[in-house]
Protein backbone atom coordinates (compact mmCIF):
# COMPACT_ATOMS: atom_id res chain seq x y z
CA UNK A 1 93.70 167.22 -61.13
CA UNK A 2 90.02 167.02 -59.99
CA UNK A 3 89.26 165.39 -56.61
CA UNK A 4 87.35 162.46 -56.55
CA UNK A 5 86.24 160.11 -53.54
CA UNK A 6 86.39 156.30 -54.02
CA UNK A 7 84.12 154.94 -51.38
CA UNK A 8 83.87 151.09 -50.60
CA UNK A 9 81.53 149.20 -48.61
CA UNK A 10 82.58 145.65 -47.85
CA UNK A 11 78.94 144.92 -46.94
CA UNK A 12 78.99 143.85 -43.06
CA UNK A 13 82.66 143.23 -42.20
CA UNK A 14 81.95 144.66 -38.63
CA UNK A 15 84.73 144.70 -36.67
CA UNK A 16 83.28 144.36 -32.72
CA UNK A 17 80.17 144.85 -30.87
CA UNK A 18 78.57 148.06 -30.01
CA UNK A 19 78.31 149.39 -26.58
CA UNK A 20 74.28 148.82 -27.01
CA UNK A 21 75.21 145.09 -29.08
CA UNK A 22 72.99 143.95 -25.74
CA UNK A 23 69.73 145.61 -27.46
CA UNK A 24 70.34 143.60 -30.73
CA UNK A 25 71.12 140.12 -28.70
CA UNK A 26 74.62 140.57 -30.07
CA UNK A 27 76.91 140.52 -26.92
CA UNK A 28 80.47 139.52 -28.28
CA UNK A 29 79.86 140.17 -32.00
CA UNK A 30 83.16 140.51 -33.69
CA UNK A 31 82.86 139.58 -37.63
CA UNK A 32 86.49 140.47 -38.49
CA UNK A 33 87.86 139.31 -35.45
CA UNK A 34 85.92 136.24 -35.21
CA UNK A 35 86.68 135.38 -38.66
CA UNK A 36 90.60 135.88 -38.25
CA UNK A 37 90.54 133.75 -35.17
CA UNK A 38 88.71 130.55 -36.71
CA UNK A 39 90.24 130.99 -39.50
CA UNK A 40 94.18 131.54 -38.92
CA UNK A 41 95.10 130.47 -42.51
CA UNK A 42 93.00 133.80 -43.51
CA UNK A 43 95.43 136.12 -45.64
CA UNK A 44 94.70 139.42 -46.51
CA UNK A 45 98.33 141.40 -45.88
CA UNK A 46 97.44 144.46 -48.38
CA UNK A 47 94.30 145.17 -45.99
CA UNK A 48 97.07 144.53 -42.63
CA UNK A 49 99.81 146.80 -44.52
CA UNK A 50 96.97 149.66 -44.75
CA UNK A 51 96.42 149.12 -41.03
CA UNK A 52 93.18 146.73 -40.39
CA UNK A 53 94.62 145.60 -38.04
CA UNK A 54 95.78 147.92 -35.80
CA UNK A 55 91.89 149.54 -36.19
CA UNK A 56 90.70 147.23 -33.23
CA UNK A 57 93.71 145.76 -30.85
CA UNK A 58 91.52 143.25 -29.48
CA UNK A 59 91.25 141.00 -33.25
CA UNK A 60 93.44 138.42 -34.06
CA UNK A 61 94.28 139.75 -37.00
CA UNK A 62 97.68 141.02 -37.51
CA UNK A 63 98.84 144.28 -36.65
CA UNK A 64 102.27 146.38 -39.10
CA UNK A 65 104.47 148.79 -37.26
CA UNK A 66 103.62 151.26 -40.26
CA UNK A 67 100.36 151.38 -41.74
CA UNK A 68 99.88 152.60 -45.18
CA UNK A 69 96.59 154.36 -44.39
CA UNK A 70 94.61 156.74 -42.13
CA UNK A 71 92.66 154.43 -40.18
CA UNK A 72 89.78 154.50 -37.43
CA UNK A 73 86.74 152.65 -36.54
CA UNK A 74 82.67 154.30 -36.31
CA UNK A 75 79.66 153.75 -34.39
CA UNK A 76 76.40 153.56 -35.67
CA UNK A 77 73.93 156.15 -34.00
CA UNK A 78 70.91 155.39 -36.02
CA UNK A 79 68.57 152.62 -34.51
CA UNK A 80 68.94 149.44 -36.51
CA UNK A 81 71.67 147.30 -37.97
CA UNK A 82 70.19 146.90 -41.53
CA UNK A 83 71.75 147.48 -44.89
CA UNK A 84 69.65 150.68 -45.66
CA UNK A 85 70.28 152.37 -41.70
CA UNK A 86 74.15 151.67 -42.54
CA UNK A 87 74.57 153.03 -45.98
CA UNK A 88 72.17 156.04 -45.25
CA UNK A 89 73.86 156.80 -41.90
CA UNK A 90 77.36 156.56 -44.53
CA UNK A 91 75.59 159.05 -46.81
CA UNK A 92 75.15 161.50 -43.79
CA UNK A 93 71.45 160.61 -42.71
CA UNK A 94 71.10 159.67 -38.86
CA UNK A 95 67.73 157.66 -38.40
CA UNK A 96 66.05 158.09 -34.77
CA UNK A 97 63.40 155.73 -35.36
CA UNK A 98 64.34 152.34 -37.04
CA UNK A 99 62.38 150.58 -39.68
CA UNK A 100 60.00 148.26 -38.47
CA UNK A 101 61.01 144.45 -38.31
CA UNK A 102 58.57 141.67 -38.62
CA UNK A 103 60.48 138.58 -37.91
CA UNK A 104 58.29 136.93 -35.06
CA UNK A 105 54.42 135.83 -37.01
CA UNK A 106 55.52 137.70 -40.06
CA UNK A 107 53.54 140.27 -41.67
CA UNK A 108 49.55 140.90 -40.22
CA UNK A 109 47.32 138.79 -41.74
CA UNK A 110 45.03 141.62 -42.75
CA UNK A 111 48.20 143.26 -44.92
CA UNK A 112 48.71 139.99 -46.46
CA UNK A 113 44.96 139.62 -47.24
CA UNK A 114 45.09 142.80 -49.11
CA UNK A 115 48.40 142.42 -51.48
CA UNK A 116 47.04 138.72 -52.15
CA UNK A 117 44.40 140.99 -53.75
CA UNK A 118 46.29 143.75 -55.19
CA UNK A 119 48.00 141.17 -57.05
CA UNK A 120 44.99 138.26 -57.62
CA UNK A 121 47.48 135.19 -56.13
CA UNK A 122 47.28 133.87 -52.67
CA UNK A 123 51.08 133.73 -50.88
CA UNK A 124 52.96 130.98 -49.52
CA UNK A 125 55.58 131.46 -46.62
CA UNK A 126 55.47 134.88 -44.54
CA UNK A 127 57.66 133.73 -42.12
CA UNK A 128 61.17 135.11 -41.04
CA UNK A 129 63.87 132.63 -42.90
CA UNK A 130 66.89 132.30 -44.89
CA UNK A 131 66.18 132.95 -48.50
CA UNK A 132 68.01 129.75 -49.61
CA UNK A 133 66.54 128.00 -46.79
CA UNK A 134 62.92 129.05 -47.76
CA UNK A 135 63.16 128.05 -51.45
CA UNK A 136 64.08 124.54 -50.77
CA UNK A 137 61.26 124.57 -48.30
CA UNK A 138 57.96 125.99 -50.39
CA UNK A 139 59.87 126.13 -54.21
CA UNK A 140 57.87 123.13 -54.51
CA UNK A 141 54.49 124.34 -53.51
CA UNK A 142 55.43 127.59 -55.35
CA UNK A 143 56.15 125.84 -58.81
CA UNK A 144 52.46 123.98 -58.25
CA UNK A 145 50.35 126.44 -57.51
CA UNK A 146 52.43 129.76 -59.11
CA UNK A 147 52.00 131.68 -55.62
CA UNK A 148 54.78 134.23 -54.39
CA UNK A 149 56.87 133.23 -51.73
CA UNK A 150 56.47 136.18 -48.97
CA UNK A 151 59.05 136.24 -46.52
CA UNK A 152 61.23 138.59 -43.88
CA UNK A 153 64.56 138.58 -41.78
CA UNK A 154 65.54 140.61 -39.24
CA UNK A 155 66.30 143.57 -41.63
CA UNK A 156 63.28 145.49 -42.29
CA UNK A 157 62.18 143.57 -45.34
CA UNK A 158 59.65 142.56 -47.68
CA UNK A 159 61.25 139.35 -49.83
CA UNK A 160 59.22 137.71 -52.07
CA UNK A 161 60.60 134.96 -54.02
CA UNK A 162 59.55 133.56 -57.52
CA UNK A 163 60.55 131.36 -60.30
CA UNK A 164 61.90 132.31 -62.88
CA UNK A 165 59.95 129.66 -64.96
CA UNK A 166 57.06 130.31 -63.27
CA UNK A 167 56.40 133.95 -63.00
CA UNK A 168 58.16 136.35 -65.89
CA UNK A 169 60.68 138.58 -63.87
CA UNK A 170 59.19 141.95 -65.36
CA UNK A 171 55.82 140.84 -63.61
CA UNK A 172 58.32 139.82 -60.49
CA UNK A 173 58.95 143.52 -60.35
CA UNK A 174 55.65 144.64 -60.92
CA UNK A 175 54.76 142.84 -57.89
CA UNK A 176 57.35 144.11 -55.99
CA UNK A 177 56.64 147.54 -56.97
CA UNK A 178 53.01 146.96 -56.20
CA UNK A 179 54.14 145.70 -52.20
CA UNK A 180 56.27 148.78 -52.61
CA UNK A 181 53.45 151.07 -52.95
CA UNK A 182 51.31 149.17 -49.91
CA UNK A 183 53.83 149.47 -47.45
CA UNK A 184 53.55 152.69 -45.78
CA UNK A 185 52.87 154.19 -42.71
CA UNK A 186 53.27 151.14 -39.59
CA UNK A 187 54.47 148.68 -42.44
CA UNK A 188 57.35 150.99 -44.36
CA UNK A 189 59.78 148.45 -44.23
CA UNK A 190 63.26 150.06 -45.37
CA UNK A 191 63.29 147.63 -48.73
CA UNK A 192 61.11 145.69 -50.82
CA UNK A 193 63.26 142.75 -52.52
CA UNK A 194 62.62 140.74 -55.85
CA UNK A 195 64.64 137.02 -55.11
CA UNK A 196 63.82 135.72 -58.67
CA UNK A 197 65.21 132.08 -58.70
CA UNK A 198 65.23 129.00 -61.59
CA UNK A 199 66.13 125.47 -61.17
CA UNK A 200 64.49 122.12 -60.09
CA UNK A 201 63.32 120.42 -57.28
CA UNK A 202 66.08 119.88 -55.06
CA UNK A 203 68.42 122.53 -56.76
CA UNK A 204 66.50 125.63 -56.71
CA UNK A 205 69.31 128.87 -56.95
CA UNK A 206 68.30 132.37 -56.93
CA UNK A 207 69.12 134.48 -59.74
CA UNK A 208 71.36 136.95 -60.19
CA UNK A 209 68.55 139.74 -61.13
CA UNK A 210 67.46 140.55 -57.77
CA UNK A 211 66.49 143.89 -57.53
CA UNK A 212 65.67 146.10 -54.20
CA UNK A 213 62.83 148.87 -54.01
CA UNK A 214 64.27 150.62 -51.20
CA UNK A 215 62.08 154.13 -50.07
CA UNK A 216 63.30 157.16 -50.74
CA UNK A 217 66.24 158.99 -48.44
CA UNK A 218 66.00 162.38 -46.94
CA UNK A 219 68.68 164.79 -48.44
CA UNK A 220 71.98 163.12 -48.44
CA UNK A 221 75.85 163.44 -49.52
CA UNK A 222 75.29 162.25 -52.90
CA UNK A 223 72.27 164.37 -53.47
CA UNK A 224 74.74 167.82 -52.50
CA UNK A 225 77.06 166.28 -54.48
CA UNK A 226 74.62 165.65 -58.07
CA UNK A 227 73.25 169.32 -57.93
CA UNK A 228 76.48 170.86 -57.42
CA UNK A 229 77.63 169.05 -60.94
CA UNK A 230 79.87 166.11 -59.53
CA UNK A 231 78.69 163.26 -60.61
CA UNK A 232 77.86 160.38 -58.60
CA UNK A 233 78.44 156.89 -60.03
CA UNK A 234 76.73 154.19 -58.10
CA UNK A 235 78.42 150.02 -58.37
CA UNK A 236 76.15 147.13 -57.16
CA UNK A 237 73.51 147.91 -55.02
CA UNK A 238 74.12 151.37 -54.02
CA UNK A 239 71.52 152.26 -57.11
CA UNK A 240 68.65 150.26 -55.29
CA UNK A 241 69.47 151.43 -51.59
CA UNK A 242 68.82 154.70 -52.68
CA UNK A 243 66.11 154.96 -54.44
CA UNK A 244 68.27 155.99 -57.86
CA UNK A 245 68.29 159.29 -55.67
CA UNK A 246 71.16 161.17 -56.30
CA UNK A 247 72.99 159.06 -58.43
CA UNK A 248 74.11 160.38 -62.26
CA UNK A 249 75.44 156.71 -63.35
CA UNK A 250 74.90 153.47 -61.89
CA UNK A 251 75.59 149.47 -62.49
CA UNK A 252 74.49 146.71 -60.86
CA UNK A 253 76.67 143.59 -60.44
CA UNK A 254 76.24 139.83 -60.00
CA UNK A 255 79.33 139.07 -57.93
CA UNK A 256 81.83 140.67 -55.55
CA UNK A 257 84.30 140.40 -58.62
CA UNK A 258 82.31 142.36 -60.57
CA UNK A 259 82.50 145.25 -58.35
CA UNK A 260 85.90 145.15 -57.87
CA UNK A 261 86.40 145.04 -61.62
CA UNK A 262 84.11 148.18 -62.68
CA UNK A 263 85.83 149.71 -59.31
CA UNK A 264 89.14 149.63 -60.37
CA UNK A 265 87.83 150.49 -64.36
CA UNK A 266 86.46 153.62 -62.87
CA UNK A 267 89.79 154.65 -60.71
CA UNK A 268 91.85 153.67 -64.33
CA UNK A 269 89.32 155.98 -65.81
CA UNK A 270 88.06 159.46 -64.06
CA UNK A 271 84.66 160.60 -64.92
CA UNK A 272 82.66 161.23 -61.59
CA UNK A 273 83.70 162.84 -58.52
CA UNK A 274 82.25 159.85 -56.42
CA UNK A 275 82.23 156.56 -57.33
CA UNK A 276 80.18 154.15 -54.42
CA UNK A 277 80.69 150.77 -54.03
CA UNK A 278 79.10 148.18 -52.22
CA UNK A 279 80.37 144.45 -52.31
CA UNK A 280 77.36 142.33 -51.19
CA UNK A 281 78.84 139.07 -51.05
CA UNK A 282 80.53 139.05 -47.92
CA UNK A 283 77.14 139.87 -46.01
CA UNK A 284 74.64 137.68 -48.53
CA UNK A 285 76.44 134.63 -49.50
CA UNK A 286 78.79 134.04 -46.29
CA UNK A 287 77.22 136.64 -43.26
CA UNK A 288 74.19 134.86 -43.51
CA UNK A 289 74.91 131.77 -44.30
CA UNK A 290 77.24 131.69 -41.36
CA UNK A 291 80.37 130.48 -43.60
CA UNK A 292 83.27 131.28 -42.00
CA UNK A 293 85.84 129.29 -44.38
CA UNK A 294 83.56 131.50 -47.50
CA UNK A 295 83.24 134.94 -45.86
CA UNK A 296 87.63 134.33 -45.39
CA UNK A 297 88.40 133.45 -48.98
CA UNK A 298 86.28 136.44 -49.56
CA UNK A 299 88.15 138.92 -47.77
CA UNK A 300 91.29 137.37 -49.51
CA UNK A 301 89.76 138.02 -52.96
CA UNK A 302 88.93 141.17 -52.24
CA UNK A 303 92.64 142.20 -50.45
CA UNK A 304 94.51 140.17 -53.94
CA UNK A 305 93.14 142.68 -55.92
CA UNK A 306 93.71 145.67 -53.50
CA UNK A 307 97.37 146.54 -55.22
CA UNK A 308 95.96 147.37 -58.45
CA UNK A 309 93.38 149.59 -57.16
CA UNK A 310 96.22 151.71 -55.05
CA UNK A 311 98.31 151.63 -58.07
CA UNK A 312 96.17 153.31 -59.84
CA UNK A 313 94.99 156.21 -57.62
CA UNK A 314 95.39 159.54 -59.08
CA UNK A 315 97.12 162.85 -57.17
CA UNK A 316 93.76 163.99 -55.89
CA UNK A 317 91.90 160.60 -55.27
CA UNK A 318 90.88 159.37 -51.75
CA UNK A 319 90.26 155.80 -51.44
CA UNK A 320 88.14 155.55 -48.25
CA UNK A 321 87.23 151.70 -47.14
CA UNK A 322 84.79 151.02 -44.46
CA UNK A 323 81.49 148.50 -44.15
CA UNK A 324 77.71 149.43 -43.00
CA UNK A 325 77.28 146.79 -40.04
CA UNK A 326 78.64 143.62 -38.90
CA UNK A 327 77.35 139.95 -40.04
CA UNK A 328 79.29 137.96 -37.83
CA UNK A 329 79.76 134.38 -39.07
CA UNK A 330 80.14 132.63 -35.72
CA UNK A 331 77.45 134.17 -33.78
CA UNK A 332 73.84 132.94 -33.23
CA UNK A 333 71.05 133.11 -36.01
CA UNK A 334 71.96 134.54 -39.05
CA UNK A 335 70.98 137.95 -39.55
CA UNK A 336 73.00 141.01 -38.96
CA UNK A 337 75.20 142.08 -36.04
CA UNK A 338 75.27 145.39 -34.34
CA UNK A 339 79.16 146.49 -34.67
CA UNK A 340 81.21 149.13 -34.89
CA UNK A 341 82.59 149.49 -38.74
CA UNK A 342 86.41 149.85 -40.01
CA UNK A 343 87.43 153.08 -41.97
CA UNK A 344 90.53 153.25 -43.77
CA UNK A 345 91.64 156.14 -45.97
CA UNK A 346 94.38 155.94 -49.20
CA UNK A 347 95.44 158.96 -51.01
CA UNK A 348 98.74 160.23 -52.24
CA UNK A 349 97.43 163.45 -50.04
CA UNK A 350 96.27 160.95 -47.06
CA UNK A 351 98.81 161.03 -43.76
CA UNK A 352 100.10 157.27 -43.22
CA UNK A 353 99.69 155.37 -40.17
CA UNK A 354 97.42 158.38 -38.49
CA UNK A 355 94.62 156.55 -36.06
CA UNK A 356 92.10 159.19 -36.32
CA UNK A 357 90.36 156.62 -33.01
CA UNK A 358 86.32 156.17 -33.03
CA UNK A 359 84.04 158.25 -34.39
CA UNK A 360 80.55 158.83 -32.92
CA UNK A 361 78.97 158.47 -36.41
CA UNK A 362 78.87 156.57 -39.22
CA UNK A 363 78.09 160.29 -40.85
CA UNK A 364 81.26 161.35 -40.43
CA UNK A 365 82.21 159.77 -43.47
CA UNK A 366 80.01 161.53 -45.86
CA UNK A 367 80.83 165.00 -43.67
CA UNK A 368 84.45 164.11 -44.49
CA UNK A 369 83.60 163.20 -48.62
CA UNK A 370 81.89 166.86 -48.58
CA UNK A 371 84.73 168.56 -46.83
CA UNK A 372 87.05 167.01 -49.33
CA UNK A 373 85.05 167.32 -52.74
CA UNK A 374 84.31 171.21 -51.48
CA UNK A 375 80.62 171.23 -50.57
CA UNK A 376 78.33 172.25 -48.36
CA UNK A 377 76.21 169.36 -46.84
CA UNK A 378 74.33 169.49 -43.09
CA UNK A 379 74.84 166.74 -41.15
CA UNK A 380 75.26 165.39 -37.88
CA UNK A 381 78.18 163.93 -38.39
CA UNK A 382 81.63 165.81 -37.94
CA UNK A 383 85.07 165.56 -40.64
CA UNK A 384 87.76 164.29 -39.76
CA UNK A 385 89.50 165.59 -42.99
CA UNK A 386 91.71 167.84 -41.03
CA UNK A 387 93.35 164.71 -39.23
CA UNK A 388 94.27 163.02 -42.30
CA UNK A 389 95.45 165.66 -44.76
């Protein structure tokens, strides 16, 4: 049998702060933890038989004398706590200097002045705010006058939401693609994000055709992995957070269920060596909206459907299951949270209950997916194949 890697990325299910979580203002950060402990109904026992919870001893979440799965928790080296840092840090790419932010005035007023023109609209909004939040707030004043909503978070962003009704969504992108191109050198932020969204007054909902111009990544895993002739199939957003960069195959997805579904299709079905998932919901529908009760039933979607994808592993798979950074539900704001991120590692091949401990580097997943699919890839980051086979 061929190998193949199944990597998952249950977007920010952290599971406990950082040493440096005092940089980020997150000082007792715990999404996993925090969840399980507000929410003691919360069941996810295929994710506690593989060993969640013996990761992190500290959670609330309950621990099983014999874990199914190699398991062991990373720290993130790159600065940052964004969605991009995480999944390139994943990929094998350790960022020194973060993205810049721009969640105190917004974006300078001099930028501003110049997309306005680029594009021949003035903007409403370029302030740091929820996205939900900000189209109840100016959807309004958007469907009046037809100008783009401009706004940030504390990822390094560039949102700009339209209607539907108002604005076509192919000129949506080319607007996006147009901030895209302006935002270089001080102003790179790490994405540019169409929020197309329809509805009326008082029930404005964003769409499900977002779409994220993210730049492009230095060399990573999946680029090694394309020119070597293992192909490299990309589910949900994966396609957008790199750039289309070293991807052979991609779909995008409207809901967590979604993912799982082509997930599990493409373990039933071999084609690519690497098949990358990310499953956005837990970070954009509950992280941020600070929903404990959602970001829960979440977790307990995703874990009901976790026999099937096991069951269908084949001899040479390795299911590897981890997250990019934490989004912790009870904590203050509602951006991000600096956290250390579960791995845990399936396979037929895979030693069970082996704690492989904490790694220094998020990159020593991607160091292990090139040890394991037979290729050479420099990195920072360090395997820890040897542990687990």
């Amino acid at each position: 049998m061929v190998k193949r890697v199944i990597l998952i990325v249950l977007d920010s299910v952290g599971i406990g702060e950082l040493p440096d979580a005092a940089k980020y203002g997150d000082v007792r950060s715990n999404t996993l933890g925090h969840i399980a402990e507000q929410y003691p109904d919360l069941q996810i026992p295929n994710l506690v038989k593989l060993g969640l919870g013996n990761i992190d001893l500290t959670n609330k979440l309950a621990k099983t004398d014999s874990p199914t799965a190699a398991f062991g928790k990373a720290a993130e080296v790159s600065s940052g706590k964004d969605t991009t840092t995480g999944h390139w840090e994943i990929s094998g790419i350790i960022l020194e200097k973060p993205f810049p932010t721009f969640t105190e005035n917004g974006f300078p007023k001099e930028f501003i002045e110049r997309f306005e023109k680029a594009i021949g609209s003035k903007t409403l909004g370029n302030i740091s705010a929820s996205g939900t939040a900000i189209i109840d707030d100016l959807g309004d004043e958007h469907v009046k006058t037809g100008f783009p909503i401009v706004y940030t978070s504390a990822d390094s962003v560039f949102q700009i939401a339209m209607h539907e009704g108002i604005i076509p969504i192919e000129r949506q992108y080319e607007i996006c693609k147009i901030a895209r191109e302006m935002l270089v050198g001080e102003y790179e932020v790490g994405r540019v994000i169409a929020r197309p969204f329809d509805g009326e007054s008082g029930k404005y909902s964003r769409t499900s055709r977002r779409k994220d111009y993210a730049i492009l990544p230095p060399e990573t895993v999946l680029d090694v992995l394309k020119e070597k002739g293992k192909g490299v199939y990309a589910i949900g957003k994966i396609n957008d957070i790199f750039a289309e960069k070293g991807i052979t195959r991609y779909k995008k997805t409207a809901t967590n269920l979604e993912g799982i579904i082509d997930t599990i299709e493409a373990i039933k079905n071999p084609s690519e060596s690497f098949v990358f998932t990310n499953l956005v919901d837990f970070d954009m529908l509950f992280g941020h909206r600070r929903d404990v009760v959602g970001y829960a039933k979440c977790l307990e979607e995703f874990d009901s459907y976790l026999p099937e994808m096991l069951e269908n592993l084949k001899e040479d798979d390795l299911l590897i299951i981890t997250a990019d950074h934490g989004n912790d539900p009870t904590h203050h704001g509602n951006d991000h949270t600096r956290e250390y991120i579960p791995i845990l590692n399936i396979g037929k091949n895979i030693k069970k209950g082996v704690n492989f401990g904490v790694r220094n580097s998020f990159a020593d997943i991607a160091a292990t997916i090139a040890e394991y699919l037979e290729v050479e890839y420099k990195t920072q980051g360090e395997s820890y194949l040897s542990l687990i086979v």
